[in-house]
N, C-alpha and C. Protein backbone atom coordinates (compact mmCIF):
# COMPACT_ATOMS: atom_id res chain seq x y z
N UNK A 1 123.51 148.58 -281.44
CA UNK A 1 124.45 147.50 -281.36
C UNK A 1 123.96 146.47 -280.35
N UNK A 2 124.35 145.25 -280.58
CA UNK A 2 123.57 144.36 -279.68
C UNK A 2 125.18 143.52 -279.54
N UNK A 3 125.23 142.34 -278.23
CA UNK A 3 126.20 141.67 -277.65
C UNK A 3 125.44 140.31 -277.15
N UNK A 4 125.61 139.25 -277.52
CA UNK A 4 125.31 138.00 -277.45
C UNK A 4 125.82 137.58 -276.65
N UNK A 5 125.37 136.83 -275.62
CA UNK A 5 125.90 135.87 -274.21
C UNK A 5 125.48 135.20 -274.23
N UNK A 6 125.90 133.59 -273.69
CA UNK A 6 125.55 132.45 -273.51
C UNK A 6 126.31 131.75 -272.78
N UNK A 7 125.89 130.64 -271.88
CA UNK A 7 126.18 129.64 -270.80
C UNK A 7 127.39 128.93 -271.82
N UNK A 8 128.64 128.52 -271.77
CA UNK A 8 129.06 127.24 -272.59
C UNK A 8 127.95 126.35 -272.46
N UNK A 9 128.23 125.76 -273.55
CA UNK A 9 127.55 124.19 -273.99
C UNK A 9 128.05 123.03 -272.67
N UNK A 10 128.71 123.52 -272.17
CA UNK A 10 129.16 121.96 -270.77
C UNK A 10 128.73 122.34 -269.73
N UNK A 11 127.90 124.03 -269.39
CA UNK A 11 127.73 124.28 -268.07
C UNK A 11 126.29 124.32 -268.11
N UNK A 12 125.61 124.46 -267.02
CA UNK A 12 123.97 124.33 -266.33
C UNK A 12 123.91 125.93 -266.56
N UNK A 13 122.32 125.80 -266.91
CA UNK A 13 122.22 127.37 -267.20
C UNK A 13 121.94 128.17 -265.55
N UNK A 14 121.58 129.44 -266.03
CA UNK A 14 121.93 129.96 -264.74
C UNK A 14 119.95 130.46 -263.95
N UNK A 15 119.78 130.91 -263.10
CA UNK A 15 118.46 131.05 -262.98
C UNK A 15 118.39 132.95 -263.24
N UNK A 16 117.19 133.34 -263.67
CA UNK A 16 117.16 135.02 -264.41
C UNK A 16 117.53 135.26 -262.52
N UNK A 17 117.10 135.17 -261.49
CA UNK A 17 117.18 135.81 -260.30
C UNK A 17 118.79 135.88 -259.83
N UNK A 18 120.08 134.73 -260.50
CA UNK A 18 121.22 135.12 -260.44
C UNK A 18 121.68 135.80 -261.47
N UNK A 19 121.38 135.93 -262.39
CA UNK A 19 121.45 136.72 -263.32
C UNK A 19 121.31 138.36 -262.64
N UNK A 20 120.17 138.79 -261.99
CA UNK A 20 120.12 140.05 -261.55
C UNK A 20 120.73 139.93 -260.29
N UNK A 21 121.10 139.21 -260.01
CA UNK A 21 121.74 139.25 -258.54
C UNK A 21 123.58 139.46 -258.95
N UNK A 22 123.94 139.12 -259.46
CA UNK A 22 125.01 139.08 -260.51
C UNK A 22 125.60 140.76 -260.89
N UNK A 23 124.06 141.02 -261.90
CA UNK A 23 124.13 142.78 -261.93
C UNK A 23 124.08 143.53 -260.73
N UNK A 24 123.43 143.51 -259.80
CA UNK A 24 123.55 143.85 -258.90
C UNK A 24 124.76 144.36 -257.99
N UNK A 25 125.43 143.19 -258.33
CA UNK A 25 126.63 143.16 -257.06
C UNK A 25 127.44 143.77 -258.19
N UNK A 26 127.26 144.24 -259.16
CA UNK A 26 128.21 145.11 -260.12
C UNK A 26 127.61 146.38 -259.93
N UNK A 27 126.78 146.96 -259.09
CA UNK A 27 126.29 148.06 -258.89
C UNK A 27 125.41 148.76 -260.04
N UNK A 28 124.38 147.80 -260.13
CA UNK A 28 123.82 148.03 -261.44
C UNK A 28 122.41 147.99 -260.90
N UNK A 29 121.46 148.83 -260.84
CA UNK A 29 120.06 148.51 -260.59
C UNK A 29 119.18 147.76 -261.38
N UNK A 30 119.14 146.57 -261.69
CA UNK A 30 118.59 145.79 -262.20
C UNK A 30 116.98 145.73 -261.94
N UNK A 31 116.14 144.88 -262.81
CA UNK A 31 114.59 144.74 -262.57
C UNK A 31 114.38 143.85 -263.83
N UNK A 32 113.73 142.88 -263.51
CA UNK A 32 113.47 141.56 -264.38
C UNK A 32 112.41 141.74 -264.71
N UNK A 33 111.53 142.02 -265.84
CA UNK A 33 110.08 141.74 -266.03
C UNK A 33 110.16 140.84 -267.54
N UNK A 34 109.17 139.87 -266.74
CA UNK A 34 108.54 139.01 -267.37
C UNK A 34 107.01 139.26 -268.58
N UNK A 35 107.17 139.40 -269.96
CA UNK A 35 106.37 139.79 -270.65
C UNK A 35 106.50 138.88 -271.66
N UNK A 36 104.49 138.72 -272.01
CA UNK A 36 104.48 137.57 -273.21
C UNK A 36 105.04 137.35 -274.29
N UNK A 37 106.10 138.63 -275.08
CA UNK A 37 107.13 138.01 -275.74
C UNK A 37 107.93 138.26 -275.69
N UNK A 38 108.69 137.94 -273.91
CA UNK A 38 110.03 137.50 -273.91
C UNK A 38 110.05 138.21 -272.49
N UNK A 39 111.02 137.83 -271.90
CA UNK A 39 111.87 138.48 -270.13
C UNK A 39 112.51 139.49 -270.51
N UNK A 40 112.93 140.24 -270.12
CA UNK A 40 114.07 141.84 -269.95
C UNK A 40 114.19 141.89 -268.76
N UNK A 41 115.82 142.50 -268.81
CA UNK A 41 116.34 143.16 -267.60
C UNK A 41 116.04 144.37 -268.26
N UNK A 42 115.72 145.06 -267.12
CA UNK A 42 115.94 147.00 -266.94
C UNK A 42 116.96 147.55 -266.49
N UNK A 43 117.63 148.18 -266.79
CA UNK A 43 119.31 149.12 -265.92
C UNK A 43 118.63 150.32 -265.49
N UNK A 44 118.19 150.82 -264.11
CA UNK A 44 117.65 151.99 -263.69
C UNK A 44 118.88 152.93 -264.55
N UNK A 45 118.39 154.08 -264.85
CA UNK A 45 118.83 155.41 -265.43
C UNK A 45 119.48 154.56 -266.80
N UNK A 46 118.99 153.68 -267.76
CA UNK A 46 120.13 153.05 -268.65
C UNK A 46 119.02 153.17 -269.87
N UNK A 47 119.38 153.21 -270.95
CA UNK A 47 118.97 152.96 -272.30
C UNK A 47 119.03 151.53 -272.78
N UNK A 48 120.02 151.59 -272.17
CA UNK A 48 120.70 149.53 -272.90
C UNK A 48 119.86 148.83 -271.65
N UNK A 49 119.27 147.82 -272.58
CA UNK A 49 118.38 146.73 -271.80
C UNK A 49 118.70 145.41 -272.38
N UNK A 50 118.56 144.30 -271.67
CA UNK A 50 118.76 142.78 -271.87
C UNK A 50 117.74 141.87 -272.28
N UNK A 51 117.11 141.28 -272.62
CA UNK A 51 116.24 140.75 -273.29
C UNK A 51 117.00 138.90 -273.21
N UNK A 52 116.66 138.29 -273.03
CA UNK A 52 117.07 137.51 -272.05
C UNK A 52 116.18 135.79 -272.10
N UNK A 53 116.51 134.88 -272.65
CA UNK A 53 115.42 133.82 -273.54
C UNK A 53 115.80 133.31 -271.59
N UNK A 54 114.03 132.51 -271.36
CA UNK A 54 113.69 132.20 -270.30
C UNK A 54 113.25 130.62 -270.25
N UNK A 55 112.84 129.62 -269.67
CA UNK A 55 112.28 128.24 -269.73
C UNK A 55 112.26 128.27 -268.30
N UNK A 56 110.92 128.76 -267.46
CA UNK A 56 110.91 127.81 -266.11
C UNK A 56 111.54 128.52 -265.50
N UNK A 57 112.37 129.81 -265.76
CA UNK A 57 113.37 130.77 -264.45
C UNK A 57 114.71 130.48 -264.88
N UNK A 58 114.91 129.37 -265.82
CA UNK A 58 116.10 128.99 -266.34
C UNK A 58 116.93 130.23 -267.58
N UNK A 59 117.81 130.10 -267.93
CA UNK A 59 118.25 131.17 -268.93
C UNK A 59 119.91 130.20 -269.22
N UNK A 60 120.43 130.09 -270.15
CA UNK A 60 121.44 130.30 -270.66
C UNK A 60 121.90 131.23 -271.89
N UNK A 61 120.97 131.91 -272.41
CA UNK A 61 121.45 133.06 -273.48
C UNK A 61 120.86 134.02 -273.42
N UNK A 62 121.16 135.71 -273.61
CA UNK A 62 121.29 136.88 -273.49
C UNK A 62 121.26 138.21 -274.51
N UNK A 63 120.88 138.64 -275.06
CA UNK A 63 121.15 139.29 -275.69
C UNK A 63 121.20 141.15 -274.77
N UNK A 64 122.23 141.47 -274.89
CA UNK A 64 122.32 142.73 -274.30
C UNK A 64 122.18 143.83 -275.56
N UNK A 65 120.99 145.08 -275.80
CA UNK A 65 120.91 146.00 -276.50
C UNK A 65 121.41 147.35 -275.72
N UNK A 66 122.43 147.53 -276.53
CA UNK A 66 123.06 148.73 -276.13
C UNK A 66 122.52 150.06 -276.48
N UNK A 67 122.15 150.81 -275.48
CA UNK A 67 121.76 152.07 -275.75
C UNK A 67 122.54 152.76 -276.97
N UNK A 68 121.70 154.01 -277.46
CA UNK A 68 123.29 154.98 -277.52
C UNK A 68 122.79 156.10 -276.85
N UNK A 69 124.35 157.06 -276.56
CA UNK A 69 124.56 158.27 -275.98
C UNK A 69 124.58 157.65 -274.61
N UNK A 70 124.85 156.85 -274.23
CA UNK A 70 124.67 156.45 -272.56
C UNK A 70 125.45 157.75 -272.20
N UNK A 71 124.86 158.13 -270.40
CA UNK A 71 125.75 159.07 -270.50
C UNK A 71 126.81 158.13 -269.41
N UNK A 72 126.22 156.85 -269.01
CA UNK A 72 127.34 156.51 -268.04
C UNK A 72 126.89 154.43 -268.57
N UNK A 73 127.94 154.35 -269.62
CA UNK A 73 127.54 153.26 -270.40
C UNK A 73 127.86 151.86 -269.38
N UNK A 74 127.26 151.46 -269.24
CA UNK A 74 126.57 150.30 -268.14
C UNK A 74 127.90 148.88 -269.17
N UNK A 75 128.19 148.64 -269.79
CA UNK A 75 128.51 147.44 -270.66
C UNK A 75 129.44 146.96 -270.11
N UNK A 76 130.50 147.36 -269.67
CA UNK A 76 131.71 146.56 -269.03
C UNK A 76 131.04 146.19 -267.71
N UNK A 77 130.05 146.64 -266.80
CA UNK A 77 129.59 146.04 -265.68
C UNK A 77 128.83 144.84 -266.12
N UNK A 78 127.94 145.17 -266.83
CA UNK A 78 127.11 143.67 -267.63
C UNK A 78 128.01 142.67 -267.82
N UNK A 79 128.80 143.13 -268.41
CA UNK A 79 129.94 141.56 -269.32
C UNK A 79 130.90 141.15 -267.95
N UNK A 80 130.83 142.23 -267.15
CA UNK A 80 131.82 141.55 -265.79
C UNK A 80 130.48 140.55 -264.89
N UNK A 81 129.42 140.91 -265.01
CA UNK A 81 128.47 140.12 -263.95
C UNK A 81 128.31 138.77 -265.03
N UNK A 82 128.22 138.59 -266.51
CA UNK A 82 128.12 137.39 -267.28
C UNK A 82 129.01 136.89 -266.41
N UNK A 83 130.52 137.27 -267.17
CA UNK A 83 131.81 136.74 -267.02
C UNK A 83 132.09 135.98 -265.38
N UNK A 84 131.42 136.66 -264.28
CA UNK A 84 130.99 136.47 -262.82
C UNK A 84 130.48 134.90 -262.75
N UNK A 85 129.39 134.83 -263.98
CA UNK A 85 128.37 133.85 -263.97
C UNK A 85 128.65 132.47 -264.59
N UNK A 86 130.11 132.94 -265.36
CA UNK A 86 130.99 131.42 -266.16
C UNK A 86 130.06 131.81 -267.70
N UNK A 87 129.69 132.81 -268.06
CA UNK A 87 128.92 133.19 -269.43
C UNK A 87 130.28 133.44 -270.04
N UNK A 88 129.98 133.32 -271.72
CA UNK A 88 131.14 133.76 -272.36
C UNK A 88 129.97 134.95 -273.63
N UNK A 89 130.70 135.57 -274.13
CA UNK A 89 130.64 136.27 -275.93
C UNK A 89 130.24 134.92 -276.48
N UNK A 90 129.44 135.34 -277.67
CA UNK A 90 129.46 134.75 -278.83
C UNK A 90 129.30 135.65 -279.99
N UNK A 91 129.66 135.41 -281.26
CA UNK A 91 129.78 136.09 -282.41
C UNK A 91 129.63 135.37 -283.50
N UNK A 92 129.99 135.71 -284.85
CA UNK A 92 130.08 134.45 -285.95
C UNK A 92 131.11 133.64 -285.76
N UNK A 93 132.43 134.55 -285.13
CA UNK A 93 133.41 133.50 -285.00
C UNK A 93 133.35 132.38 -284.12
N UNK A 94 132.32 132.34 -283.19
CA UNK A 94 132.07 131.57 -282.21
C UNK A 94 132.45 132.13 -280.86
N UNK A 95 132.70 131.33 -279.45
CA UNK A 95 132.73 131.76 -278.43
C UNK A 95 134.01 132.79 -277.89
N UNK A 96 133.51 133.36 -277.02
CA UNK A 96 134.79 134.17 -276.91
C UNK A 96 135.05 134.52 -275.03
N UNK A 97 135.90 135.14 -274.30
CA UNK A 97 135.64 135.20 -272.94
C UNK A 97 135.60 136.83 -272.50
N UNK A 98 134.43 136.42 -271.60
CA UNK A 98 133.84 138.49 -271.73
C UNK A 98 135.09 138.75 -270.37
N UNK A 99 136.32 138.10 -269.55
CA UNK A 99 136.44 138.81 -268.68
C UNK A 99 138.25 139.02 -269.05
């Protein structure tokens, strides 16, 4: 299962280093690596990883891949550090608010 995030269209995107700073302060061990096709966050002890479109350190959209079997499922901390960040959901129906 995957969960789509993005900056609204009226706000400045955010930089990947508040982004993990964000997870962080949700008690989330975060780790950013940068690879030639494409950025990821890491969740120490997590299955579900973020994958994360980049320009320059810049980011406004997200895609979070959800493990399965988590044994201690990380997702409501993620969508509270977006939601932290002024990020909302998106879906087909369009935008939605992760908090």
């Amino acid at each position: 299962m995957q969960t789509v995030v993005q900056v609204p269209s009226d706000n400045e995107p955010s930089t990947i280093r508040e982004v993990v700073s964000a997870l962080r302060m949700q008690k989330l061990e975060a780790r950013h690596e940068a690879q030639n096709w494409g950025d990821w966050i890491y969740l120490e002890g997590c299955t579900t990883v973020i994958s994360i479109e980049s320009m320059r350190g810049l980011t406004s959209t997200a895609t979070i891949e959800h493990g399965e079997d988590e044994r201690n499922d990380p997702t409501l901390a993620i969508l509270a550090a977006f939601h932290k960040l002024g990020w909302v959901g998106i879906d087909e129906d369009g935008e939605y608010p992760l908090g």
